[in-house]
PDB file of N, CA and C in Angstrom:
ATOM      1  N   UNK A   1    -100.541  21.666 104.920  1.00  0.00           N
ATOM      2  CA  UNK A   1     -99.776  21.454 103.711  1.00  0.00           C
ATOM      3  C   UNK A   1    -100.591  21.975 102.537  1.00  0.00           C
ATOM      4  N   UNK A   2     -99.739  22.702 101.415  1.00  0.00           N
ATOM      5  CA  UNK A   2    -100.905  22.988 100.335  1.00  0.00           C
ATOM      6  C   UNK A   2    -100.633  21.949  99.254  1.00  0.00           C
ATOM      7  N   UNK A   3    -101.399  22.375  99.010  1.00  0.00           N
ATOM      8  CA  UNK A   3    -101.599  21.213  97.409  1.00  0.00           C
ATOM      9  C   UNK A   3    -102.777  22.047  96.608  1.00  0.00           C
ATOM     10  N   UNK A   4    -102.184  21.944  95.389  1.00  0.00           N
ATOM     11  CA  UNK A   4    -102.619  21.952  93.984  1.00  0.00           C
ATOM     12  C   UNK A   4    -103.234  20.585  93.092  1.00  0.00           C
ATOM     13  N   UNK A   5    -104.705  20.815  93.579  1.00  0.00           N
ATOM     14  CA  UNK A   5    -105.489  19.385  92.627  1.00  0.00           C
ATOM     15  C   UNK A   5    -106.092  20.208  91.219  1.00  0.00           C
ATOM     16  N   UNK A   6    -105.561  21.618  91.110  1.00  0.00           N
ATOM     17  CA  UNK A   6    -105.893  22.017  89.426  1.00  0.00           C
ATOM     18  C   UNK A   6    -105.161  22.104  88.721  1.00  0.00           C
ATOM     19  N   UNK A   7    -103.833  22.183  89.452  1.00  0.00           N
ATOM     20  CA  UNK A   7    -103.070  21.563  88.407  1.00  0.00           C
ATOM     21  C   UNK A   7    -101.902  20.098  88.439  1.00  0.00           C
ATOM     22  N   UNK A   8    -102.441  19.208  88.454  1.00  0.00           N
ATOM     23  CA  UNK A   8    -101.489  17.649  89.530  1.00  0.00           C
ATOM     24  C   UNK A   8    -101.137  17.628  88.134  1.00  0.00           C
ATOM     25  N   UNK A   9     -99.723  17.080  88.387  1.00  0.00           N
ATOM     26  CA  UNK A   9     -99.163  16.387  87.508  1.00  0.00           C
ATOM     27  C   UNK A   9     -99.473  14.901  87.186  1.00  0.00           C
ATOM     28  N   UNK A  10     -99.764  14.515  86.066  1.00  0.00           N
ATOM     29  CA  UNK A  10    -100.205  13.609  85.246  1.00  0.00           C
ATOM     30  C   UNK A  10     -99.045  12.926  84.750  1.00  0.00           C
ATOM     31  N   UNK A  11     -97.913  12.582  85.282  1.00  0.00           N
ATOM     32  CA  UNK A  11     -96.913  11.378  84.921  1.00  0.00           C
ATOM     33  C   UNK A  11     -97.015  10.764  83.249  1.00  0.00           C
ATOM     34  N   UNK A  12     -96.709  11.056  81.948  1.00  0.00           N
ATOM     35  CA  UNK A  12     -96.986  10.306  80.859  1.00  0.00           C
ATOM     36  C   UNK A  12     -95.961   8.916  80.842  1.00  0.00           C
ATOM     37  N   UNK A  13     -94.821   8.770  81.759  1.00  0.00           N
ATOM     38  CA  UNK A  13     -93.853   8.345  81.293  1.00  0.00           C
ATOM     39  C   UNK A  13     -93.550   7.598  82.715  1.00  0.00           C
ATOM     40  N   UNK A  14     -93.216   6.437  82.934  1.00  0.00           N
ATOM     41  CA  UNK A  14     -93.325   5.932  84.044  1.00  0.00           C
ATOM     42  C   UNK A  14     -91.816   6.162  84.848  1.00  0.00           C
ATOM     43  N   UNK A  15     -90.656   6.822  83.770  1.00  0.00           N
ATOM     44  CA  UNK A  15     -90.039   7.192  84.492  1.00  0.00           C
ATOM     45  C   UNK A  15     -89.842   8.440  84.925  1.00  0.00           C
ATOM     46  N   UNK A  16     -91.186   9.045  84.843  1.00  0.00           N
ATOM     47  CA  UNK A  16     -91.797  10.372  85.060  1.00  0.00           C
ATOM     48  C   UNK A  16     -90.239  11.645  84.059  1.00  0.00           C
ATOM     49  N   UNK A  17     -90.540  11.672  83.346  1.00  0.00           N
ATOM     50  CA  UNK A  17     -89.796  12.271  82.326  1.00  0.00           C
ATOM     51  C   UNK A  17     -90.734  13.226  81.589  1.00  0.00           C
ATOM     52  N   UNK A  18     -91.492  12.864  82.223  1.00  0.00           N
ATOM     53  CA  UNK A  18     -92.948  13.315  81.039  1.00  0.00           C
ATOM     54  C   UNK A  18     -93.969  13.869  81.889  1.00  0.00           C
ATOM     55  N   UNK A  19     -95.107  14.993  81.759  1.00  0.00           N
ATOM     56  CA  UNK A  19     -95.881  14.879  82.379  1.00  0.00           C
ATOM     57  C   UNK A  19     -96.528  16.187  81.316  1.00  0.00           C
ATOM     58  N   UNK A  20     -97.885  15.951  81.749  1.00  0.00           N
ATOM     59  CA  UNK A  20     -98.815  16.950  81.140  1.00  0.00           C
ATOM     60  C   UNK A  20     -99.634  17.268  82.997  1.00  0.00           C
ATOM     61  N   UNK A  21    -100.089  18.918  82.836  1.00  0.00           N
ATOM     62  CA  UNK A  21    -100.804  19.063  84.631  1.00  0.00           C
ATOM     63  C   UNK A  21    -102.394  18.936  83.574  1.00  0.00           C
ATOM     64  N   UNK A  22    -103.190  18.358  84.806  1.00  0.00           N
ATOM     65  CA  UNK A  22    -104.449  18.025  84.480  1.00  0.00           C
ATOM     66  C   UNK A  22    -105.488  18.612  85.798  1.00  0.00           C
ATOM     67  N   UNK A  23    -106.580  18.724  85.639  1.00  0.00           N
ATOM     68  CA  UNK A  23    -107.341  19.509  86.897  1.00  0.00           C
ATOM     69  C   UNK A  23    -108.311  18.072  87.403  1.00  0.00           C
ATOM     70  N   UNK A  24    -107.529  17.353  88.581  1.00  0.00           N
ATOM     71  CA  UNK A  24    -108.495  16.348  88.872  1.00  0.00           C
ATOM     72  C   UNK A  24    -109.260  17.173  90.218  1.00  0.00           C
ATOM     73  N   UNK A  25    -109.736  18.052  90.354  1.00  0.00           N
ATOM     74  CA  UNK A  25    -110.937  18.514  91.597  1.00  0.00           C
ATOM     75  C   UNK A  25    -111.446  18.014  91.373  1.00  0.00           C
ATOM     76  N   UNK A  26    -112.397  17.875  90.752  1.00  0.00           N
ATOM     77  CA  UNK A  26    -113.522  16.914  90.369  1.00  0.00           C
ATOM     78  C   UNK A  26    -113.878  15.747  90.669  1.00  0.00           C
ATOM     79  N   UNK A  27    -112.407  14.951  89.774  1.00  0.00           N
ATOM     80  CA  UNK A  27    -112.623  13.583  89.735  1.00  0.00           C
ATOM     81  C   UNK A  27    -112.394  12.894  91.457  1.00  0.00           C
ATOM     82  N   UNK A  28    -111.393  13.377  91.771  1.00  0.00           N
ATOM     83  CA  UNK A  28    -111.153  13.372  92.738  1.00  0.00           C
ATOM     84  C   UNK A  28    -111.933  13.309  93.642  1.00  0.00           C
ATOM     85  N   UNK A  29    -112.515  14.589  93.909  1.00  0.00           N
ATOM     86  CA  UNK A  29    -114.025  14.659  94.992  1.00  0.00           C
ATOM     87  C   UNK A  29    -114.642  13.888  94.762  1.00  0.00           C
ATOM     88  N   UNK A  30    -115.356  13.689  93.327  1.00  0.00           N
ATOM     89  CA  UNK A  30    -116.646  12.847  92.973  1.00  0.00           C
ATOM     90  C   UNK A  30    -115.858  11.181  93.809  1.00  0.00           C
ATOM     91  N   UNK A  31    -114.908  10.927  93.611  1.00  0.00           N
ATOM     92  CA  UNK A  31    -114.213   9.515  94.136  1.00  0.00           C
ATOM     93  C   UNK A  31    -115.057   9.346  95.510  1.00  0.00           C
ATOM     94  N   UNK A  32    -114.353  10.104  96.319  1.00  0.00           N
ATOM     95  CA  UNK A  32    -114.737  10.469  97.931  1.00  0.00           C
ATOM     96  C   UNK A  32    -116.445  10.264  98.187  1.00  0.00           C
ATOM     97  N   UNK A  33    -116.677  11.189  97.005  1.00  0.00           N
ATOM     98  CA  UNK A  33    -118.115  11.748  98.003  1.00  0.00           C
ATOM     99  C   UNK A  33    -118.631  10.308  97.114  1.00  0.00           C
ATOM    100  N   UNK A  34    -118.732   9.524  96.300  1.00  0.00           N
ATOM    101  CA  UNK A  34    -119.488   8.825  95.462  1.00  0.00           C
ATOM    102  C   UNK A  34    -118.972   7.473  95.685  1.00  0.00           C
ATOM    103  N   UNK A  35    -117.405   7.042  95.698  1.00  0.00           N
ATOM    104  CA  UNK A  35    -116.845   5.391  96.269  1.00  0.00           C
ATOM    105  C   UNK A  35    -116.011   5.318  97.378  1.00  0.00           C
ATOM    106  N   UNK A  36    -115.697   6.145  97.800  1.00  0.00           N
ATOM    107  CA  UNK A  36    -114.610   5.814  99.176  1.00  0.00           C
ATOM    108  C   UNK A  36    -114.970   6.251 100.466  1.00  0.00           C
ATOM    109  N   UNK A  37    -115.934   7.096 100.334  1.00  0.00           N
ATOM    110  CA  UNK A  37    -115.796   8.218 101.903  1.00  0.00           C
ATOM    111  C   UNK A  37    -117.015   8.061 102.741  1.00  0.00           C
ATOM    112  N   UNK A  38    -117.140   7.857 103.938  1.00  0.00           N
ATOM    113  CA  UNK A  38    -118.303   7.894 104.616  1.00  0.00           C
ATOM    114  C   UNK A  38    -118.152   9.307 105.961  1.00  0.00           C
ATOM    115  N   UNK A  39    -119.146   9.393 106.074  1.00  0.00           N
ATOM    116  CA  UNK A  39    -119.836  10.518 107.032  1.00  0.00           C
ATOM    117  C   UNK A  39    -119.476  11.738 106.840  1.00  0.00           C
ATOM    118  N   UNK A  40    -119.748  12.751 107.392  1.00  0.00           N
ATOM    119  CA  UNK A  40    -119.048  14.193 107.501  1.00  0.00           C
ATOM    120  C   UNK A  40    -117.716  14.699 107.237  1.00  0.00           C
ATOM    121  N   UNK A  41    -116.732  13.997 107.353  1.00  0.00           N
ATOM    122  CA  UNK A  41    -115.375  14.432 107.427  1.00  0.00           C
ATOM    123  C   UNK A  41    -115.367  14.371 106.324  1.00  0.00           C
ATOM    124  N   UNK A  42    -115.886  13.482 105.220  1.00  0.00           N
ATOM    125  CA  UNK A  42    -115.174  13.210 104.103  1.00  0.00           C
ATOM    126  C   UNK A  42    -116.011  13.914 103.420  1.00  0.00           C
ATOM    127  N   UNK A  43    -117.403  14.089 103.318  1.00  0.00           N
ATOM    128  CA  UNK A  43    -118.395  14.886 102.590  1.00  0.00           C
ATOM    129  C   UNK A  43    -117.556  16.263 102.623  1.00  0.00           C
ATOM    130  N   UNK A  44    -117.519  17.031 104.098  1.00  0.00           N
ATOM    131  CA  UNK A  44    -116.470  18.064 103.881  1.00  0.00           C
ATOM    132  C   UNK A  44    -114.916  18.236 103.178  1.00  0.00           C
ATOM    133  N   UNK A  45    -114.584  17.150 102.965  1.00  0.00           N
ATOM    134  CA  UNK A  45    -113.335  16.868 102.072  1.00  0.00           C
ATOM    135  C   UNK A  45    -113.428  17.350 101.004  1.00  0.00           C
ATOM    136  N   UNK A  46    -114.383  16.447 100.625  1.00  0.00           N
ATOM    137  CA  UNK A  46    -114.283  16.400  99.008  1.00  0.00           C
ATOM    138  C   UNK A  46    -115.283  17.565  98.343  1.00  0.00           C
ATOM    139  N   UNK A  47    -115.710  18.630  99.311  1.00  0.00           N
ATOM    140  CA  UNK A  47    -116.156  19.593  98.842  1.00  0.00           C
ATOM    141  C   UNK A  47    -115.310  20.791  98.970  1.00  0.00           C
ATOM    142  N   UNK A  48    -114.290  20.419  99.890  1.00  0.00           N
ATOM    143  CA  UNK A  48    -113.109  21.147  99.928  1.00  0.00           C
ATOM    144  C   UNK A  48    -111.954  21.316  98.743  1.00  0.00           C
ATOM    145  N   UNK A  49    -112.098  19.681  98.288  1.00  0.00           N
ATOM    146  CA  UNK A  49    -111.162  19.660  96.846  1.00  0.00           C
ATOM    147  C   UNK A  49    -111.712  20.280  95.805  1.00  0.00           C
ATOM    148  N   UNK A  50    -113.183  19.626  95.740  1.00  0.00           N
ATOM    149  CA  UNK A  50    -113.700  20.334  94.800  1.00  0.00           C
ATOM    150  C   UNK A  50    -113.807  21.950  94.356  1.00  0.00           C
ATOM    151  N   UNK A  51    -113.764  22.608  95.649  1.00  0.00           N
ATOM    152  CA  UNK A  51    -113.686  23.632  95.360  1.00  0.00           C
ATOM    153  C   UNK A  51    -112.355  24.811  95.704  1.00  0.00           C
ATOM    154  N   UNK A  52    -111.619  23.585  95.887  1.00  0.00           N
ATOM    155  CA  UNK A  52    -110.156  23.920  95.867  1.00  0.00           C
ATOM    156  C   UNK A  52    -109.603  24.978  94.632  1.00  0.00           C
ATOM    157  N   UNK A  53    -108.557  25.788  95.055  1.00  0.00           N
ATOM    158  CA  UNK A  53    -107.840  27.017  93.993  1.00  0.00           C
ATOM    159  C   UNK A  53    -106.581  26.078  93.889  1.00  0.00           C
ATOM    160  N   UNK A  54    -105.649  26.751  93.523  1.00  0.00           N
ATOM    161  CA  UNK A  54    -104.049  26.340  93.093  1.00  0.00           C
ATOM    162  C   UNK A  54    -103.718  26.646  94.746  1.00  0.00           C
ATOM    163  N   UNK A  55    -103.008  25.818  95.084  1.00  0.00           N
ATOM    164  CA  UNK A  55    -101.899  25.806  96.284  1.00  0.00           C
ATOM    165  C   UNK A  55    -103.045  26.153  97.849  1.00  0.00           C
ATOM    166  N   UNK A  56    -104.426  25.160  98.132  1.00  0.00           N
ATOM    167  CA  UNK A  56    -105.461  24.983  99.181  1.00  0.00           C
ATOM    168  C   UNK A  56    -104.544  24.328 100.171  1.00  0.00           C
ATOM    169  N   UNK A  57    -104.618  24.826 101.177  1.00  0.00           N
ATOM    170  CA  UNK A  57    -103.700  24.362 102.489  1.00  0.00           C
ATOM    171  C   UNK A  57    -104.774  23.276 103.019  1.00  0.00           C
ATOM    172  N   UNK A  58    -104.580  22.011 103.225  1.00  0.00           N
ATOM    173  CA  UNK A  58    -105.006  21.194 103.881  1.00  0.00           C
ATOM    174  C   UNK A  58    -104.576  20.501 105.120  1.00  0.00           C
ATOM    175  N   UNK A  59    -104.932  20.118 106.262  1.00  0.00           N
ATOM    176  CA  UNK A  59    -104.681  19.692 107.482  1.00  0.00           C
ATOM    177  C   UNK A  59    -104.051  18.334 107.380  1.00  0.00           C
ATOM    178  N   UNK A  60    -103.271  18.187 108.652  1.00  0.00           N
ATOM    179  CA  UNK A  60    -102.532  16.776 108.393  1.00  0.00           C
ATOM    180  C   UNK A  60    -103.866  15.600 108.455  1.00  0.00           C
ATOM    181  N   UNK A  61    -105.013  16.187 109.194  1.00  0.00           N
ATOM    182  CA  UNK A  61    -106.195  15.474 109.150  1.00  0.00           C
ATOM    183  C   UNK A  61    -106.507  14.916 107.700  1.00  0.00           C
ATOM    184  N   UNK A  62    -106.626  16.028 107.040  1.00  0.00           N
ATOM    185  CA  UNK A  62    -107.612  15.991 105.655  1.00  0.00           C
ATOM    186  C   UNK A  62    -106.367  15.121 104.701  1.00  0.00           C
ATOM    187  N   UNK A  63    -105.173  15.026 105.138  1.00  0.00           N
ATOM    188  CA  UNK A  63    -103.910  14.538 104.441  1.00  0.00           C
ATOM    189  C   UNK A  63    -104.060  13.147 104.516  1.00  0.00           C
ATOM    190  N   UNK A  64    -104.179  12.606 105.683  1.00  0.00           N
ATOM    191  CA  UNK A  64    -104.611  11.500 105.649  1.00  0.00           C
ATOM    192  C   UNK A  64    -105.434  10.664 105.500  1.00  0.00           C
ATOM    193  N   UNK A  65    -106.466  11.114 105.493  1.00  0.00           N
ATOM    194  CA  UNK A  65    -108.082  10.794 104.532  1.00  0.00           C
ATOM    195  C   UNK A  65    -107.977  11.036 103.109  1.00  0.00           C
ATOM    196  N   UNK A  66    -107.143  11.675 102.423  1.00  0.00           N
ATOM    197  CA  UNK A  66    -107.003  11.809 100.855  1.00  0.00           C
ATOM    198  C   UNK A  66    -105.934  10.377 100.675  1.00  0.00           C
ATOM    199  N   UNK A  67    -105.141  10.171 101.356  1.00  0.00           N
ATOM    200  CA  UNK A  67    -103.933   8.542 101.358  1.00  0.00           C
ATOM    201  C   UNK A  67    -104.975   7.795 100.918  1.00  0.00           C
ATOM    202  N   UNK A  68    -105.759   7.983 102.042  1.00  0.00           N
ATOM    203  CA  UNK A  68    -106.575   6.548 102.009  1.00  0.00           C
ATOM    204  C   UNK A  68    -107.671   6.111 100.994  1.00  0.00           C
ATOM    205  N   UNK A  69    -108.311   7.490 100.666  1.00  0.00           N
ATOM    206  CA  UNK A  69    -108.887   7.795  99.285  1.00  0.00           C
ATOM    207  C   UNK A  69    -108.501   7.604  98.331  1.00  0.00           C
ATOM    208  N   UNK A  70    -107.128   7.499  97.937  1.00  0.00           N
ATOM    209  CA  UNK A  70    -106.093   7.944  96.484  1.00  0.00           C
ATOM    210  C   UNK A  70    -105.553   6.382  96.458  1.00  0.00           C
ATOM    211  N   UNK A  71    -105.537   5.722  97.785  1.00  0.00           N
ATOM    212  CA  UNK A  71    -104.998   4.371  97.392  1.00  0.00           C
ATOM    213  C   UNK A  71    -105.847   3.459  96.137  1.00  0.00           C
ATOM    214  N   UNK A  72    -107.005   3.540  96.043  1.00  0.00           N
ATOM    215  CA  UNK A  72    -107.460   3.022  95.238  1.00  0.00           C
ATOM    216  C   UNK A  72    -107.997   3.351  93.359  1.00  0.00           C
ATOM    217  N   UNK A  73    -107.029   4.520  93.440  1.00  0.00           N
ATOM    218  CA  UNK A  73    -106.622   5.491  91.926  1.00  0.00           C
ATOM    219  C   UNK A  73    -105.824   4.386  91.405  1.00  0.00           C
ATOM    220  N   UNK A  74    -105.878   4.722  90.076  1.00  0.00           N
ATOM    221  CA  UNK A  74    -105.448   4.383  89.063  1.00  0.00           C
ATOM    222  C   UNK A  74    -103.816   5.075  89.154  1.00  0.00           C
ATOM    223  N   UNK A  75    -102.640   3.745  89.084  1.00  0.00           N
ATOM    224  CA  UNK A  75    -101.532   4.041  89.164  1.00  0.00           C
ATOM    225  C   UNK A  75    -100.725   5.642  89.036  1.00  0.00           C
ATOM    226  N   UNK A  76    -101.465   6.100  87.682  1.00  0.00           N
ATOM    227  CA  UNK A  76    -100.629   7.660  87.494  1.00  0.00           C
ATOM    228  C   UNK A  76    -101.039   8.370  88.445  1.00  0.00           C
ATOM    229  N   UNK A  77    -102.348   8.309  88.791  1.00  0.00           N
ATOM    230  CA  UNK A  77    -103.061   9.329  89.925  1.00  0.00           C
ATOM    231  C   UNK A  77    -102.228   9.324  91.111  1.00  0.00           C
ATOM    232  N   UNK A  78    -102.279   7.839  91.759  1.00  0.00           N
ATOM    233  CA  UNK A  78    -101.543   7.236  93.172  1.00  0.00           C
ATOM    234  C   UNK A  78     -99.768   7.875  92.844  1.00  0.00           C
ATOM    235  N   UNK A  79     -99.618   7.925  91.846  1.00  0.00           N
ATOM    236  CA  UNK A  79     -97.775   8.382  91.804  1.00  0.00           C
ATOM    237  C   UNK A  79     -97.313  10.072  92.144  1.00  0.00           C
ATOM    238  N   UNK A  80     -98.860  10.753  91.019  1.00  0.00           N
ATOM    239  CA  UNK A  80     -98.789  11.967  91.106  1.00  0.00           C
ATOM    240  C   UNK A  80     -98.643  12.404  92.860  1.00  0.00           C
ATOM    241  N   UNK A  81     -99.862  11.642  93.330  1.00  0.00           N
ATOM    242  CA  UNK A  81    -100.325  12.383  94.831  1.00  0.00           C
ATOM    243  C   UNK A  81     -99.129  12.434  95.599  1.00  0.00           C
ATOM    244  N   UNK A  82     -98.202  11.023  95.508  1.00  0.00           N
ATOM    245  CA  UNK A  82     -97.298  10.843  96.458  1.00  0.00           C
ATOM    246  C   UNK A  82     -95.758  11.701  96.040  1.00  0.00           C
ATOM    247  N   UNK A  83     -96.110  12.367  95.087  1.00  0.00           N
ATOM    248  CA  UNK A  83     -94.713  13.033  94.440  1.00  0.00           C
ATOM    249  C   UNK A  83     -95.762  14.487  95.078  1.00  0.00           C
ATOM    250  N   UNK A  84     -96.445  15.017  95.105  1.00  0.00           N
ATOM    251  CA  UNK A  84     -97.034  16.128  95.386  1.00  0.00           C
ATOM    252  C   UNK A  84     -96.589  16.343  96.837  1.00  0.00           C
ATOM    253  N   UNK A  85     -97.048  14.956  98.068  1.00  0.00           N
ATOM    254  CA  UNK A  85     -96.755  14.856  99.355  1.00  0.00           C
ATOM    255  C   UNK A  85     -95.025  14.315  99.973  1.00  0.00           C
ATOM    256  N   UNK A  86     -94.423  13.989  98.762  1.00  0.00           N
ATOM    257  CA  UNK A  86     -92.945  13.972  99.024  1.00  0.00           C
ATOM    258  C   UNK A  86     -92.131  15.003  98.916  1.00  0.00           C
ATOM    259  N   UNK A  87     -92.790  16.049  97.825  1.00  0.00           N
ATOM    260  CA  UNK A  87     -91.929  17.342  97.464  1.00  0.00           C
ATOM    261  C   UNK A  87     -92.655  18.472  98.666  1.00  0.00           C
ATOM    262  N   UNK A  88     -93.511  18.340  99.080  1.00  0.00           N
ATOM    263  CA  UNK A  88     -93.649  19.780 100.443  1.00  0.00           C
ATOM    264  C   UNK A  88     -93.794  19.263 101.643  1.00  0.00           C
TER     265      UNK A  88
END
């Protein structure tokens, strides 16, 4: 599946009416590699996001290790991801 973490939509409006795109690679990775992720799989993850382009094809593997990662984001983040993985 690809996904775009340089440019995620950022929800302003909770009935998503609104949105500004924001580049979470970063924040994102730093999450993984720094509060959520243990051993190899995830070290390779989040160096994968990090150095992710617009539209990085990721494995249903790596799909489900970002769920589990993103569950503990901050509401707009957790809405964006799941509107990203509902629309492809």
């Amino acid at each position: 599946m690809k996904l775009n973490f340089k440019k995620f939509k950022k929800y302003t409006k909770v009935d998503r009416s609104a949105f500004v795109e924001v580049d979470v690679r970063e924040t994102f990775a730093d999450r993984i590699y720094n509060e959520t992720g243990t051993g190899i799989a995830d070290l390779k993850l989040a160096e994968k996001i990090y150095a992710s382009d617009e539209n990085t094809d990721f494995t249903l593997e790596e799909i489900n290790r970002m769920k589990k990662h993103a569950e503990g984001c901050i509401p707009w983040f957790v809405d964006g991801f799941e509107q990203i993985l509902n629309n492809n």
